[in-house]
C-alpha atoms as a PDB file:
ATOM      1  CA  UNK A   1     122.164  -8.006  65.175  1.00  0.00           C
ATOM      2  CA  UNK A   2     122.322  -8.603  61.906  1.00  0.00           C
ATOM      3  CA  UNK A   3     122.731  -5.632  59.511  1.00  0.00           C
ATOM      4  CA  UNK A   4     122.866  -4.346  55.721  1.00  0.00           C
ATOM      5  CA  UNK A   5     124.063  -0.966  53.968  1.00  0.00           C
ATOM      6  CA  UNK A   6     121.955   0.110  51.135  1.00  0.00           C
ATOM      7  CA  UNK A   7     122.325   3.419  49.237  1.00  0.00           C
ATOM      8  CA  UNK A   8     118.345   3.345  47.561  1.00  0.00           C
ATOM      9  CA  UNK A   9     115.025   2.111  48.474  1.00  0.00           C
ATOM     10  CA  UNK A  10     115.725  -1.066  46.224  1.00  0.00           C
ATOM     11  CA  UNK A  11     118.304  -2.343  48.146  1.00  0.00           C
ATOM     12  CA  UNK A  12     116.957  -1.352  51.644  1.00  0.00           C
ATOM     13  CA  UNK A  13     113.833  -3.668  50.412  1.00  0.00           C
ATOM     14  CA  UNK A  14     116.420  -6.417  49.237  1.00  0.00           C
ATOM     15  CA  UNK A  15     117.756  -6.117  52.291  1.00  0.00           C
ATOM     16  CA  UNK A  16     114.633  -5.956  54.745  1.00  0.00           C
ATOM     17  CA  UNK A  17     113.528  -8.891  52.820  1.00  0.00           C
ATOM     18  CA  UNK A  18     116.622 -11.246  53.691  1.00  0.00           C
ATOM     19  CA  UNK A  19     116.957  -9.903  57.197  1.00  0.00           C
ATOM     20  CA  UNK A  20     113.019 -10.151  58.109  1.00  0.00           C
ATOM     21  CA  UNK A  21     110.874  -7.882  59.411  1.00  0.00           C
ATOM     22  CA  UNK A  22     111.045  -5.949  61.646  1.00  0.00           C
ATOM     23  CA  UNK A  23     113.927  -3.859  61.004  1.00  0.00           C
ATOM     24  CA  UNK A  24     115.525  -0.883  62.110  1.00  0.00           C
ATOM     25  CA  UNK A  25     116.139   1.555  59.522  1.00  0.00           C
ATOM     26  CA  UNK A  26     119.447   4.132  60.507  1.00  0.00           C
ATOM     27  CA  UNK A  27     121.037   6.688  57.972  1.00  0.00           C
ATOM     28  CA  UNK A  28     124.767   6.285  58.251  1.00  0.00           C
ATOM     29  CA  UNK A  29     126.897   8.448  58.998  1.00  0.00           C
ATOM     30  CA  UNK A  30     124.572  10.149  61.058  1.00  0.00           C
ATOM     31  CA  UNK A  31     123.973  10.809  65.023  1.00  0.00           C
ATOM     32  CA  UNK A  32     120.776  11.649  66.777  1.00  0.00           C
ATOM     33  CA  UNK A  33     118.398   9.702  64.619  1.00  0.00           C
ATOM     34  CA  UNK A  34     117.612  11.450  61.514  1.00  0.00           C
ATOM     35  CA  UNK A  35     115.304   9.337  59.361  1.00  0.00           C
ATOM     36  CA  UNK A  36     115.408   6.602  61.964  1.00  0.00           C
ATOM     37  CA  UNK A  37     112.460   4.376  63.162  1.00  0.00           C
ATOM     38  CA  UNK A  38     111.122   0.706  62.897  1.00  0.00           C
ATOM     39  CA  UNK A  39     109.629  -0.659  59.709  1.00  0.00           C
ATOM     40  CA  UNK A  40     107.086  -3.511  60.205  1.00  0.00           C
ATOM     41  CA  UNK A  41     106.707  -3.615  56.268  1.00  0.00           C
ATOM     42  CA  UNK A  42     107.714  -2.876  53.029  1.00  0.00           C
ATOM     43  CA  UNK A  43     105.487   0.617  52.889  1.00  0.00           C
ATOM     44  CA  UNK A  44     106.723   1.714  56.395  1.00  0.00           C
ATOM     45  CA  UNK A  45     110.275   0.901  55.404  1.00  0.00           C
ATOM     46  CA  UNK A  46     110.267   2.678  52.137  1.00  0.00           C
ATOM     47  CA  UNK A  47     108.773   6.023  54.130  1.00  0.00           C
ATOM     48  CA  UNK A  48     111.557   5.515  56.438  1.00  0.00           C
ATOM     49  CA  UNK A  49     114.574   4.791  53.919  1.00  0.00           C
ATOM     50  CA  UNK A  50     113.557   7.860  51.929  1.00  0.00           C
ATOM     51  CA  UNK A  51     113.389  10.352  55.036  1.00  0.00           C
ATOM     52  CA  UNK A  52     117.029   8.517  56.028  1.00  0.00           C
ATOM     53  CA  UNK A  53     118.473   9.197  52.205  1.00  0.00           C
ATOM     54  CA  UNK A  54     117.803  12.489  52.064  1.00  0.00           C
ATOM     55  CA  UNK A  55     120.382  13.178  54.839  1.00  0.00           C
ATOM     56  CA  UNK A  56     122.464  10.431  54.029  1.00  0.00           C
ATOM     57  CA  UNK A  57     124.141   8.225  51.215  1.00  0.00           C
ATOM     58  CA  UNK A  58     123.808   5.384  52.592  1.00  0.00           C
ATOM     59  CA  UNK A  59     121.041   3.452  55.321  1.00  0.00           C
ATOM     60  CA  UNK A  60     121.574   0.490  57.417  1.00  0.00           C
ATOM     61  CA  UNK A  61     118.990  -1.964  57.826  1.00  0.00           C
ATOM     62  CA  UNK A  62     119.160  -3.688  61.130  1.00  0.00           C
ATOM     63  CA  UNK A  63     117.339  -6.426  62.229  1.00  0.00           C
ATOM     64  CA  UNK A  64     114.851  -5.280  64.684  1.00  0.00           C
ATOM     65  CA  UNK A  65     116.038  -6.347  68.405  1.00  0.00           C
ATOM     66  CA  UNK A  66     113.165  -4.543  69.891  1.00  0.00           C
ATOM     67  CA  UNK A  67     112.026  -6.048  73.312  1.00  0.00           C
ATOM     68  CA  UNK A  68     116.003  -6.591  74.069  1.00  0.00           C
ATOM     69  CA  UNK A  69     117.873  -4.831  76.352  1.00  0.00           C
ATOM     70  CA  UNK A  70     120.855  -3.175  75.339  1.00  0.00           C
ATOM     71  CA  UNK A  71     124.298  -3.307  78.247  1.00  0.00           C
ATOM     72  CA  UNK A  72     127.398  -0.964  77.181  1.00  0.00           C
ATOM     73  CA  UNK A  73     130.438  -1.412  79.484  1.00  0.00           C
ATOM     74  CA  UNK A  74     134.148   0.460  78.997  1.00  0.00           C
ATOM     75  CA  UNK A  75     136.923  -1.326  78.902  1.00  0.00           C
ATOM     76  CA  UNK A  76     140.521   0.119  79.666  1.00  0.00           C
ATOM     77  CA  UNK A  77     143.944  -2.235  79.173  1.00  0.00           C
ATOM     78  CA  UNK A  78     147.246  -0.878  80.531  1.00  0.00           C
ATOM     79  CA  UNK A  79     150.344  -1.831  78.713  1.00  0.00           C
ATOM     80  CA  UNK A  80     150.478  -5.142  80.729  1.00  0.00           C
ATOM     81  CA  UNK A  81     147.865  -6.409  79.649  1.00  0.00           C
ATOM     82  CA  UNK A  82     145.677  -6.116  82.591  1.00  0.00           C
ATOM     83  CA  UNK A  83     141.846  -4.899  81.866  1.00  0.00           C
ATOM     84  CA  UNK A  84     139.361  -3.269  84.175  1.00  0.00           C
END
């Protein structure tokens, strides 16, 4: 999907505005969530962004996939080339 890093709320709106709503809000550099969550609009997204900021530097806007379904697969490649 496509994405955007902003490091304050006026960029994550700048950003939310050229990607579309919705958007998933992430803070970077961060697992598990924290300050995570779908904005439908510019007052849900600025509650998010500053919950996301105050454990990170940085947020990533995402545009929202929601309704997709999301298919992770490993791949391993021996010095031959071959893949399984």
């Amino acid at each position: 999907a496509p994405s955007e890093i902003a490091t304050d709320v006026k960029g994550a709106v700048k950003a939310a505005k050229s990607l579309g709503y919705p958007v998933l809000v992430r803070a970077a550099f961060a697992l598990g969530g924290l300050g995570s969550g779908f904005a439908d609009n510019e007052e849900a997204l600025i509650k998010l962004v500053k919950k996301a900021l105050s454990a990170s530097s940085q947020v990533i806007i995402d545009k929202s996939l929601k309704g997709w379904k999301e298919v992770e697969y490993e791949v391993v490649r021996d010095i031959k080339g071959n893949c399984i």
